[in-house]
C-alpha atoms as a PDB file:
ATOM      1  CA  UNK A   1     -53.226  74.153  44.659  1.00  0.00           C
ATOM      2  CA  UNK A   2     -56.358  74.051  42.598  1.00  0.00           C
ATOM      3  CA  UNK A   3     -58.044  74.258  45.919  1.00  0.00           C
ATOM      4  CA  UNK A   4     -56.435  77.634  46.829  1.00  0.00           C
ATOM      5  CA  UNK A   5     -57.237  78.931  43.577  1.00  0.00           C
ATOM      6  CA  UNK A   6     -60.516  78.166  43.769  1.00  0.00           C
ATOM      7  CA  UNK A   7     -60.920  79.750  46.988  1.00  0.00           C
ATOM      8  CA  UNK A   8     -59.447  82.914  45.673  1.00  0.00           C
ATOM      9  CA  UNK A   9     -61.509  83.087  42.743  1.00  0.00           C
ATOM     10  CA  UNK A  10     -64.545  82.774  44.785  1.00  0.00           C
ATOM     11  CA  UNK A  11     -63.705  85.775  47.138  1.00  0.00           C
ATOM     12  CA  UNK A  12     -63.098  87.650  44.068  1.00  0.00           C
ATOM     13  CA  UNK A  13     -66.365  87.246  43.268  1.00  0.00           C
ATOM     14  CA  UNK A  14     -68.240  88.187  46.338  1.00  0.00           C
ATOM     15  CA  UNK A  15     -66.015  91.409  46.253  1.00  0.00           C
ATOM     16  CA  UNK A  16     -67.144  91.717  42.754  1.00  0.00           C
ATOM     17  CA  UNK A  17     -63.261  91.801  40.850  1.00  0.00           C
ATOM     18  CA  UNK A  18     -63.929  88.874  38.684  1.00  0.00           C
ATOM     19  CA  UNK A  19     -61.189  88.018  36.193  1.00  0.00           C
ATOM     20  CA  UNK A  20     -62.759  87.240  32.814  1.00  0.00           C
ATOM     21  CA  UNK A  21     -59.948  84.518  32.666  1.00  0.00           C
ATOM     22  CA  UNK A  22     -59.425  82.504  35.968  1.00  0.00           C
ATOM     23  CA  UNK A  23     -56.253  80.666  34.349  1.00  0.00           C
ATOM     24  CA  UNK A  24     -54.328  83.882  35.388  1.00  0.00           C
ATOM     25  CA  UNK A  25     -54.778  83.356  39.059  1.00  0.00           C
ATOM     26  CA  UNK A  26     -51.844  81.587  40.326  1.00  0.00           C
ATOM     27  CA  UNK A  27     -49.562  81.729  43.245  1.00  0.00           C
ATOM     28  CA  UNK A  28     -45.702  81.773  43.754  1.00  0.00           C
ATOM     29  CA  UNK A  29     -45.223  83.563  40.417  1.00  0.00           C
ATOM     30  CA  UNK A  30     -42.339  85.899  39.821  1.00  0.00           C
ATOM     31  CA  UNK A  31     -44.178  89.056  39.795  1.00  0.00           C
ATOM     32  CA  UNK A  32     -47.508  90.292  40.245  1.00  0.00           C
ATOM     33  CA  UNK A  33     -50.283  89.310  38.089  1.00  0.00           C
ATOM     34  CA  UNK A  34     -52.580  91.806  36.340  1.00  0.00           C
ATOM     35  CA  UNK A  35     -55.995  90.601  34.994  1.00  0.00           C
ATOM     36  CA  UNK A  36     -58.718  91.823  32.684  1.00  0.00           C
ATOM     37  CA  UNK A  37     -61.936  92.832  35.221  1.00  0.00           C
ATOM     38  CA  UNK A  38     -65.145  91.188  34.333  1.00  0.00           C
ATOM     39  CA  UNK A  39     -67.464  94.525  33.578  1.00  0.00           C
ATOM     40  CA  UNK A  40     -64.546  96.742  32.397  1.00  0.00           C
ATOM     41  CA  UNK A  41     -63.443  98.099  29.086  1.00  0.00           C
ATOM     42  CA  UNK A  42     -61.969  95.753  26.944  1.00  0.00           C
ATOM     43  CA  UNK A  43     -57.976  95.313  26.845  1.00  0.00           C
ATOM     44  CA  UNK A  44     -57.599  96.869  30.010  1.00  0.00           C
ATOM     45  CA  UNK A  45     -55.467  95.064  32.734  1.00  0.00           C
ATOM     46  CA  UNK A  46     -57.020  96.987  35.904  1.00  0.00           C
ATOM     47  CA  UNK A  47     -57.577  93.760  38.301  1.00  0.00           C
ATOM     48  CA  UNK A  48     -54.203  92.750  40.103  1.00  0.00           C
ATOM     49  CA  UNK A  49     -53.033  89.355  42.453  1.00  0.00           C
ATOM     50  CA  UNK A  50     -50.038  88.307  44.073  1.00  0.00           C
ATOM     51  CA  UNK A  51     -50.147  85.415  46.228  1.00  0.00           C
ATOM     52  CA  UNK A  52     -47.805  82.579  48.540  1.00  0.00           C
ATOM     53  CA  UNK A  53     -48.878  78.994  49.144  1.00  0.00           C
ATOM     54  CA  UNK A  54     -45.805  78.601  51.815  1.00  0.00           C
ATOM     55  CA  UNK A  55     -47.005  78.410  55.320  1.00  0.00           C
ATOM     56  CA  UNK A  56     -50.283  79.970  55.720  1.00  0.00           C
ATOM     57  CA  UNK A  57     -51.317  80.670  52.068  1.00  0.00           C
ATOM     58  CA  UNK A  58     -51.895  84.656  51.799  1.00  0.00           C
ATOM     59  CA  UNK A  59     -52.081  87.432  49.036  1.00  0.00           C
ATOM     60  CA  UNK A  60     -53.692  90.456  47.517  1.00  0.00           C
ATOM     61  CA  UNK A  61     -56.000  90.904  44.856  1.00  0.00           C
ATOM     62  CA  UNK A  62     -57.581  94.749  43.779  1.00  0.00           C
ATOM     63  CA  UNK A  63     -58.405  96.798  41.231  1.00  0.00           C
ATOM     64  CA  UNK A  64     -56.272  99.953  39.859  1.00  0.00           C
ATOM     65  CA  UNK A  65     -59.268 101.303  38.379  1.00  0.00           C
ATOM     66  CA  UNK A  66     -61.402 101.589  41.970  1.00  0.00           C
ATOM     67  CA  UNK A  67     -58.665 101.593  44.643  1.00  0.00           C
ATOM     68  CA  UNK A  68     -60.016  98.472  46.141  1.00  0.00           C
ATOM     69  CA  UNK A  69     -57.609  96.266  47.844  1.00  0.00           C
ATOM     70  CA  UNK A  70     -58.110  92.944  49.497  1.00  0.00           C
ATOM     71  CA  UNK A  71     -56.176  90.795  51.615  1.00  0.00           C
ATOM     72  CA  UNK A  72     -56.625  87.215  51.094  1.00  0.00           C
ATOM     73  CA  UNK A  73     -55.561  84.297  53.246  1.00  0.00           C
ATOM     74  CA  UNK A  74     -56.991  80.486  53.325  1.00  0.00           C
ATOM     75  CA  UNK A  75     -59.163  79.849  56.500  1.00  0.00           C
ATOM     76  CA  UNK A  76     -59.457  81.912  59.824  1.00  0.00           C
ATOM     77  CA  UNK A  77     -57.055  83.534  61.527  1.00  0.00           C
ATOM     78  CA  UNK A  78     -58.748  83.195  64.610  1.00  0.00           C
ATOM     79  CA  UNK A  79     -56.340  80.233  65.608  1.00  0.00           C
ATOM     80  CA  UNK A  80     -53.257  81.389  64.667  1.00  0.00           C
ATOM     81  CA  UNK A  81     -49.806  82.020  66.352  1.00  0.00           C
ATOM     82  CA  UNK A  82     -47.914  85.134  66.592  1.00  0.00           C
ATOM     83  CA  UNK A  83     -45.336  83.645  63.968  1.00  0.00           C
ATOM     84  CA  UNK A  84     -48.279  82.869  61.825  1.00  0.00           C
ATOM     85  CA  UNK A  85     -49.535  86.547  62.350  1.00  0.00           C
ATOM     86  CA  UNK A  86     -46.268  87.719  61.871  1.00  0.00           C
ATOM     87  CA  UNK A  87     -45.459  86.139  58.451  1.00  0.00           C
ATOM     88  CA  UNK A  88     -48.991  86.920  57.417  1.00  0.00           C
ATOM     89  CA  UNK A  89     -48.014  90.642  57.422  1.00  0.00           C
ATOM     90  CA  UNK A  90     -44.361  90.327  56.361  1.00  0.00           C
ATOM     91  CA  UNK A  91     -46.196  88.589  52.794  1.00  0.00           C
ATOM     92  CA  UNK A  92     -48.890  91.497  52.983  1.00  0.00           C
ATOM     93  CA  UNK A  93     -46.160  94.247  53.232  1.00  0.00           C
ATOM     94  CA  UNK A  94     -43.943  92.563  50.441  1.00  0.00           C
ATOM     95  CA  UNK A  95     -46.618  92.655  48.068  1.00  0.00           C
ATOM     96  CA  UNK A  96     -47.753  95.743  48.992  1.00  0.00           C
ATOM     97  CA  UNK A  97     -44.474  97.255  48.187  1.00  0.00           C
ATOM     98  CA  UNK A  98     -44.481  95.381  45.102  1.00  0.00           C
ATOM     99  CA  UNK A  99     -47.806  97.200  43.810  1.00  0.00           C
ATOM    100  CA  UNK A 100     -46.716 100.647  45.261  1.00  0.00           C
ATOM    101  CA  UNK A 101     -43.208 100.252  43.333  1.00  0.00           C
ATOM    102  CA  UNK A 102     -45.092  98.695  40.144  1.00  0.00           C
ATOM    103  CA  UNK A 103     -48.161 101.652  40.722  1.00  0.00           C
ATOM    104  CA  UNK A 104     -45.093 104.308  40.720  1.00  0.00           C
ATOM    105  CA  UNK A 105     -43.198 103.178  37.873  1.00  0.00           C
ATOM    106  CA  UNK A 106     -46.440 103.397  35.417  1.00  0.00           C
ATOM    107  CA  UNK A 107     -47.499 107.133  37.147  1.00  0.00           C
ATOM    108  CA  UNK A 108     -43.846 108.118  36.454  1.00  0.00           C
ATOM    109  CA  UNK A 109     -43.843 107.043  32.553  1.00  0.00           C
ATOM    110  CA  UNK A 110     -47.596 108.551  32.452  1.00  0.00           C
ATOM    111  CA  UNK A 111     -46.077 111.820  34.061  1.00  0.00           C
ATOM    112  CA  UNK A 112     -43.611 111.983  31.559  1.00  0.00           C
ATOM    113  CA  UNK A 113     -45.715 111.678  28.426  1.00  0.00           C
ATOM    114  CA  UNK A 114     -48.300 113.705  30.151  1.00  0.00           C
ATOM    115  CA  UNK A 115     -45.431 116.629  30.222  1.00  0.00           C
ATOM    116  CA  UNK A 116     -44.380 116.206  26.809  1.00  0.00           C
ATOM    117  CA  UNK A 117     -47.827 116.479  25.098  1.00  0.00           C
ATOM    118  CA  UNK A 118     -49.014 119.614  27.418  1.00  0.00           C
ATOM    119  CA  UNK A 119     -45.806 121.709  26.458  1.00  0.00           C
ATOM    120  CA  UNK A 120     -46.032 120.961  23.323  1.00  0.00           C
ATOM    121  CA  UNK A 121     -49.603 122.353  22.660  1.00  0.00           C
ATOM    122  CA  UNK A 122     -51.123 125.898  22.412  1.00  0.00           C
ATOM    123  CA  UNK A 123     -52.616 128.127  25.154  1.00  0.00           C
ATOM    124  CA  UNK A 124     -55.936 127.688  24.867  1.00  0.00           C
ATOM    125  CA  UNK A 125     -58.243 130.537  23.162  1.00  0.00           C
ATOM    126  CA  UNK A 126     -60.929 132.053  24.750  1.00  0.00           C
ATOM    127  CA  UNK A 127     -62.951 130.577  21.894  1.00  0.00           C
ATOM    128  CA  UNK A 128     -62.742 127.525  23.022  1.00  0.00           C
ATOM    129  CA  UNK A 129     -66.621 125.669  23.663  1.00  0.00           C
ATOM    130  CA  UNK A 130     -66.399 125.004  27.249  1.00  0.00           C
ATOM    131  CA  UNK A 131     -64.511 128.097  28.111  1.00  0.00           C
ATOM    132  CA  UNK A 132     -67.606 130.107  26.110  1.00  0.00           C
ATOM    133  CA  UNK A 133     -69.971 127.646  27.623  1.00  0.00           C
ATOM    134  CA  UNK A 134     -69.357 128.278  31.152  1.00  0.00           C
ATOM    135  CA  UNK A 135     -67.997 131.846  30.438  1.00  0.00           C
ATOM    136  CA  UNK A 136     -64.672 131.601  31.346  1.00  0.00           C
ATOM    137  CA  UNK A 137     -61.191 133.275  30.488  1.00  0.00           C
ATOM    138  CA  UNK A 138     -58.348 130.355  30.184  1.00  0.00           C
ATOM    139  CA  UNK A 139     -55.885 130.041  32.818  1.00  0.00           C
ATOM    140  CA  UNK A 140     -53.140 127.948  32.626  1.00  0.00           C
ATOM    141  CA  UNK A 141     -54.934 125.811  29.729  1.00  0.00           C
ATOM    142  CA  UNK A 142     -53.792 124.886  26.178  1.00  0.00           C
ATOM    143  CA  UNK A 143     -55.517 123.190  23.949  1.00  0.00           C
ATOM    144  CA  UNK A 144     -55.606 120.161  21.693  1.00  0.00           C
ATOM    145  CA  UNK A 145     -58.041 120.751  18.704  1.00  0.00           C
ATOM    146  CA  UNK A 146     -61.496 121.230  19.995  1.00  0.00           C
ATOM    147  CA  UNK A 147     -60.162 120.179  23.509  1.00  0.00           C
ATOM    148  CA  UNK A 148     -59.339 121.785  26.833  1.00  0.00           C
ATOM    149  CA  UNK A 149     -56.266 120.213  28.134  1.00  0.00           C
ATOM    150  CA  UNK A 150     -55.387 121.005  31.826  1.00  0.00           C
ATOM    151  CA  UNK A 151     -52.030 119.800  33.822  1.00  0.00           C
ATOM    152  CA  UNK A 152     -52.383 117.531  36.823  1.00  0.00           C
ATOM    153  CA  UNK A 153     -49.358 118.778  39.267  1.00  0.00           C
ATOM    154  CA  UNK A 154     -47.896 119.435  42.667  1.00  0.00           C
ATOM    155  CA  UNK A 155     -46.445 122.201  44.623  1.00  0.00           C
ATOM    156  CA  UNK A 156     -43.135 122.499  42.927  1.00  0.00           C
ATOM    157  CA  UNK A 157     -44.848 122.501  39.153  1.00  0.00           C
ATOM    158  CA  UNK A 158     -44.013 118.935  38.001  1.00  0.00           C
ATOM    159  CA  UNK A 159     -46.835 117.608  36.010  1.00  0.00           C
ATOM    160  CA  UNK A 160     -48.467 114.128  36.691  1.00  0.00           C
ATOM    161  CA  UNK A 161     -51.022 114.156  34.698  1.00  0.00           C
ATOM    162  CA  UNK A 162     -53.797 115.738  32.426  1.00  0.00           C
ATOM    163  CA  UNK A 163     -57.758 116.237  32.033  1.00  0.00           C
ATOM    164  CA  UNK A 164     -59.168 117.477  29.038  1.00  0.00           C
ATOM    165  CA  UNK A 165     -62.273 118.860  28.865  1.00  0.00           C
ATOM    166  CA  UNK A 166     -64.467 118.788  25.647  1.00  0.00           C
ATOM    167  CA  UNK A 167     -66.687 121.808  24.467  1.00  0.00           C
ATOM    168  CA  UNK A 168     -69.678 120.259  25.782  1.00  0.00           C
ATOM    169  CA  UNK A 169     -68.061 119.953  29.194  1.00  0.00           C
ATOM    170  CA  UNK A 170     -67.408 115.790  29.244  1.00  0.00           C
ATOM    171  CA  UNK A 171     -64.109 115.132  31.561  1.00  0.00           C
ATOM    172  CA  UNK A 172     -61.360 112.845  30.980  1.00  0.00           C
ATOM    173  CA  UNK A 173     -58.400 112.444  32.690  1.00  0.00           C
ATOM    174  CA  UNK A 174     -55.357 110.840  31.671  1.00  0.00           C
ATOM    175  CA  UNK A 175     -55.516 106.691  31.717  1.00  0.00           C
ATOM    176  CA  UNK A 176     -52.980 105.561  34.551  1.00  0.00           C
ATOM    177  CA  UNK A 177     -52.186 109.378  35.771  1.00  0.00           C
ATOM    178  CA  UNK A 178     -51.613 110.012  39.518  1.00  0.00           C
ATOM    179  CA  UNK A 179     -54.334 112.449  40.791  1.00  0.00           C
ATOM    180  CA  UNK A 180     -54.509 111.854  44.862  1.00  0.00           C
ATOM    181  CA  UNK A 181     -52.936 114.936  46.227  1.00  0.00           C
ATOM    182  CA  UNK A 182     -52.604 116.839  43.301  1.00  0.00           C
ATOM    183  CA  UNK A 183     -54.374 119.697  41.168  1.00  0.00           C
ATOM    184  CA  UNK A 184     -54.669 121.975  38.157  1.00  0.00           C
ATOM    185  CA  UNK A 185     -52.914 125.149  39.060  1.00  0.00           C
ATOM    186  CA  UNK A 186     -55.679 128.466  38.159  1.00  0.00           C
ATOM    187  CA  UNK A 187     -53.434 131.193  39.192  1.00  0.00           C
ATOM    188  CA  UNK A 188     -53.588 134.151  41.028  1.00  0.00           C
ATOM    189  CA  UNK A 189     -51.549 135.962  43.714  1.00  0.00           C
ATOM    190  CA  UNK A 190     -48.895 133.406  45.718  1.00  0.00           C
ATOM    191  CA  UNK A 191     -48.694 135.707  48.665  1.00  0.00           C
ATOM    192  CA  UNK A 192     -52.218 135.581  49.071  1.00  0.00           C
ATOM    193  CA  UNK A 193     -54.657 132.879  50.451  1.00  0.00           C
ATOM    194  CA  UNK A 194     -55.414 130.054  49.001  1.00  0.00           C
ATOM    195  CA  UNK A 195     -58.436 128.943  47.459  1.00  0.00           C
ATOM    196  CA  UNK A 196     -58.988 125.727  46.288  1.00  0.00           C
ATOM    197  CA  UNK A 197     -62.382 124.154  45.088  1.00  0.00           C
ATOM    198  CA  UNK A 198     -63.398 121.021  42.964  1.00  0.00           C
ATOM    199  CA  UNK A 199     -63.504 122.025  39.338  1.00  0.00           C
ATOM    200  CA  UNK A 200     -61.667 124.288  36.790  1.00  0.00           C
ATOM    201  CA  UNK A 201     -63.964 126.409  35.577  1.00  0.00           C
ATOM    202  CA  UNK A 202     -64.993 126.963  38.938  1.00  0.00           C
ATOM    203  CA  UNK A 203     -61.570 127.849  39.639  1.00  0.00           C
ATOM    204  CA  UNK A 204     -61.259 130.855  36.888  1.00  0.00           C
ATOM    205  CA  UNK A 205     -64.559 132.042  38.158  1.00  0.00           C
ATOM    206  CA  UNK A 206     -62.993 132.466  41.872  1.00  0.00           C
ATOM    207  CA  UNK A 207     -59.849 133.794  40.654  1.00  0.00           C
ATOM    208  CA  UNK A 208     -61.825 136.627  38.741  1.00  0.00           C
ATOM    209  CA  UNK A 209     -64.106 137.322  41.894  1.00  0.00           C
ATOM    210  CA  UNK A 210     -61.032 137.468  44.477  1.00  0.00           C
ATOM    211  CA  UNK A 211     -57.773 138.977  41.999  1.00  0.00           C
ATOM    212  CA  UNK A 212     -55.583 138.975  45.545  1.00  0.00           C
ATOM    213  CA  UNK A 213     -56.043 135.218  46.311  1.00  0.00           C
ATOM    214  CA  UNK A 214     -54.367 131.963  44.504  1.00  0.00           C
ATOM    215  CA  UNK A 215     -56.411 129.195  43.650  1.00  0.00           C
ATOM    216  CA  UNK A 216     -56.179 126.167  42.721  1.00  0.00           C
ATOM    217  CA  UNK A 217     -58.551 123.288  42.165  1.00  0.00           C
ATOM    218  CA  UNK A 218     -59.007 119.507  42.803  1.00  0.00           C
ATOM    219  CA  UNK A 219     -60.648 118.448  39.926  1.00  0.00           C
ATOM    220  CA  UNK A 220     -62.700 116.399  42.077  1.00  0.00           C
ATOM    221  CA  UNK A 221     -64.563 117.303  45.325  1.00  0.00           C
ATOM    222  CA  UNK A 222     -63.403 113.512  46.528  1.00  0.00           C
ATOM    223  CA  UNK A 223     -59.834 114.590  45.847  1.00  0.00           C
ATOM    224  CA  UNK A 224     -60.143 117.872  47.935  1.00  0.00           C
ATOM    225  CA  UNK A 225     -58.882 117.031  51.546  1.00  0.00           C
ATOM    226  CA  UNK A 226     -55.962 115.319  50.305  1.00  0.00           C
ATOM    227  CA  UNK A 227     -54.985 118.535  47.991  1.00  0.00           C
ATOM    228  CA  UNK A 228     -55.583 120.581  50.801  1.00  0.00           C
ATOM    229  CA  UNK A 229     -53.663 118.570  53.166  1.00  0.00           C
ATOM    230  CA  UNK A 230     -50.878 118.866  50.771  1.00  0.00           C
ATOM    231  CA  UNK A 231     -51.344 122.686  50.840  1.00  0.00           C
ATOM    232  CA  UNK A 232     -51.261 122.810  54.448  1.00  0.00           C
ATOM    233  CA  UNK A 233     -47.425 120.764  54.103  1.00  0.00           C
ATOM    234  CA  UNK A 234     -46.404 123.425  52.128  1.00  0.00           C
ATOM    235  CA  UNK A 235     -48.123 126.227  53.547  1.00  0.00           C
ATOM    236  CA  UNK A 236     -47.997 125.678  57.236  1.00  0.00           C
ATOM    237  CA  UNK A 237     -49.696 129.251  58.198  1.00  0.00           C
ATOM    238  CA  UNK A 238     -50.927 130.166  55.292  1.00  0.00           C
ATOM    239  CA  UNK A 239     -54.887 130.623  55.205  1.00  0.00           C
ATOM    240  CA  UNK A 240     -56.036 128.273  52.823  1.00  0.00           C
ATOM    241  CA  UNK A 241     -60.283 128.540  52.486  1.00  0.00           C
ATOM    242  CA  UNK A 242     -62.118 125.023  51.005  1.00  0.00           C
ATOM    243  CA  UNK A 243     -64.710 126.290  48.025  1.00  0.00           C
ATOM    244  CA  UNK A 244     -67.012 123.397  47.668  1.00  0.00           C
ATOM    245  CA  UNK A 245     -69.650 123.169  45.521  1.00  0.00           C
ATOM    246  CA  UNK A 246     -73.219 123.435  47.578  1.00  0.00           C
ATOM    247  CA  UNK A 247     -74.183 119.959  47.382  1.00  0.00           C
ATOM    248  CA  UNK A 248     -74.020 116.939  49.840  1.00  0.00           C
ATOM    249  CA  UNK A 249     -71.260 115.579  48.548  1.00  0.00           C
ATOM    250  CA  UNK A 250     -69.171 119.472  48.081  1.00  0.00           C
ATOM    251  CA  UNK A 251     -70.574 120.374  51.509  1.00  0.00           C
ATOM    252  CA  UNK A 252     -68.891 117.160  53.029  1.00  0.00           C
ATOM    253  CA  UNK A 253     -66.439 117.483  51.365  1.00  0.00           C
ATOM    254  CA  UNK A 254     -65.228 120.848  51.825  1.00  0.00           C
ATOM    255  CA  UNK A 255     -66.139 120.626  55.434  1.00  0.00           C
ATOM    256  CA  UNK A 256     -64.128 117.464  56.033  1.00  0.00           C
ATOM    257  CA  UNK A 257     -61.063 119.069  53.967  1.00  0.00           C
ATOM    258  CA  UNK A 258     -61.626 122.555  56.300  1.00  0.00           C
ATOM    259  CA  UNK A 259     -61.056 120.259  59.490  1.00  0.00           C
ATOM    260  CA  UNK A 260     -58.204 118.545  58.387  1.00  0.00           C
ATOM    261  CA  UNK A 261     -55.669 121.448  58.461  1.00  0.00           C
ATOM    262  CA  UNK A 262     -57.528 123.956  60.810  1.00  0.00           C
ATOM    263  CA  UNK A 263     -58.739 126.105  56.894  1.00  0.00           C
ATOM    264  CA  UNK A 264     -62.136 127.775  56.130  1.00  0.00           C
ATOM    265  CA  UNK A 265     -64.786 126.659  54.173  1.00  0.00           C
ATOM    266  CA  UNK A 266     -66.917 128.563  51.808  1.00  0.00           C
ATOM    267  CA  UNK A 267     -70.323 127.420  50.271  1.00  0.00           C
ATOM    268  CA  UNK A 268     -72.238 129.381  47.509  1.00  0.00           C
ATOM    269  CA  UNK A 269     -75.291 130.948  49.118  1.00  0.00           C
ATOM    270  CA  UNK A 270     -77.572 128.555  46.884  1.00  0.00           C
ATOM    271  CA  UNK A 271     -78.551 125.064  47.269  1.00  0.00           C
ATOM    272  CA  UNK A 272     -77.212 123.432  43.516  1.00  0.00           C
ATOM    273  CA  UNK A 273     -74.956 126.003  42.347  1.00  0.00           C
ATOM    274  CA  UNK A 274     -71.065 126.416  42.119  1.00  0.00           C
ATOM    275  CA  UNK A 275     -68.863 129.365  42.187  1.00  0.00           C
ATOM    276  CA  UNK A 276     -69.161 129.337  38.259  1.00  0.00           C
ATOM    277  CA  UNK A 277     -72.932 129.056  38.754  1.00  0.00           C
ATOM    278  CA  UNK A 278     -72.912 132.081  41.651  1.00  0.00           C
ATOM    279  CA  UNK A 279     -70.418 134.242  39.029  1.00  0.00           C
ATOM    280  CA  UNK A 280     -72.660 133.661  36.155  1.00  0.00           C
ATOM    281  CA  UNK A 281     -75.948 134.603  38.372  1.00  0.00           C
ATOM    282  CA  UNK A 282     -74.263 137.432  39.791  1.00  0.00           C
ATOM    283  CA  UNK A 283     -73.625 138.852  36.175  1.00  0.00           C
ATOM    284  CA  UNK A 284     -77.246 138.178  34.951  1.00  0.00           C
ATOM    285  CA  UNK A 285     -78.471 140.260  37.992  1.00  0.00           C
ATOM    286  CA  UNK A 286     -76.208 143.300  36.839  1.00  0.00           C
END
């Protein structure tokens, strides 16, 4: 058994999620193990493992914090049976299930708490630094002393989680909160298309420019195709228009988002800028 362990450990390594204490990694075990990551902040419990010495020794190690997942099994698989193959992926898909289940139970008690504290807090004033910074009316915001605080949700309104934005514009979003799919809700008119782009105060800038459309945003521009796609499930004609920051990554982005569900993409004119950025230029030039 030490063997196996040590075997594990070392592919841990080369995929760089390193348990600062190796005397967690164990198979057979009840449940599934989490582990303090080597490199992360202290206390937390991102790494995870589950593993199975019957038969052909397999499991899964990851990290919550990056999304990484690997599969793990002791020597090649070049040799194997079907039955081997076979009971390879029936240990995979158990533990995989495990996570998912484990994943949604933490996302559910994070949604909950995450509801609780953003009703119970003020709208946010127009005072507020970032919203003065970036020049910005509050939509859908309240506020937490100095802090922006924005809700995470889906299509029917349930909140998963939060960001909060400080007056000098740092981002943080809510430790353990679901975010794939989801997006902070700006506002705007529901019968008419839907615009949704990366940040929030790019968001209030687009709803001000275009009064008739609804917009949304992804906080993210990596989180936009996967907010759009889950547009596109709920809005199955509607025209729904990707607003991506100009920038590789925004570009890409947006474009790969557009493609996905047959929408439009729109790009601010110049190279660096967002729509916040464009609305802000556009004033000065008045």
């Amino acid at each position: 058994m030490a063997d196996l362990v040590r075997q594990v450990i070392d592919d841990m390594h080369s995929c760089g999620i390193v348990p600062t204490d190796p005397g967690v990694i164990q198979f057979d075990l009840p449940t599934m193990t989490r582990f303090h990551v080597a490199g992360d902040k202290k206390g937390t419990m991102n790494g995870f493992w589950r593993g199975f010495s019957d038969g052909i020794p397999a499991g899964v190690f990851g990290s919550w914090k990056t999304g990484a997942q690997h599969n793990w099994t002791m020597g090649s698989a070049d040799k194997w049976s079907d039955s081997d193959k076979a009971a390879f992926t029936a240990k995979i898909e158990r533990i995989k299930a495990e996570r998912e289940a484990l994943q949604a139970q933490a996302q559910g008690e994070v949604a909950k708490a995450a509801t609780e504290r953003f009703n119970s807090l003020p709208d946010a004033s127009p005072d507020q630094g970032y919203c003065l910074k970036k020049h910005i009316t509050p939509m859908n915001a309240k506020q937490q002393n100095t802090f922006l605080v924005l809700a995470i949700v889906d299509w029917s309104g349930a909140i998963h989680s939060l960001q909060t934005i400080a007056p000098n514009g740092r981002k943080m979003m809510l430790k353990g909160g679901a975010k794939k799919g989801f997006h902070i809700h700006i506002g705007g008119n529901p019968e008419g298309r839907l615009l949704v782009c990366e940040g929030y105060a790019t968001g209030c800038s687009l709803a001000k420019m275009d009064p008739d459309a609804e917009v949304v945003a992804a906080v993210d521009a990596y989180n936009i195709r996967s907010v759009a796609q889950a547009a596109r499930e709920r809005f199955p004609t509607r025209e729904i228009v990707l607003c991506g920051d100009h920038d590789p990554v925004g570009v890409r982005c947006a474009t790969a988002a557009a493609r996905a569900i047959n929408g439009k993409v729109l790009i601010p004119p110049t190279v660096g800028m967002d729509w916040n950025d464009y609305a802000l230029a556009l004033e000065a030039s008045r």
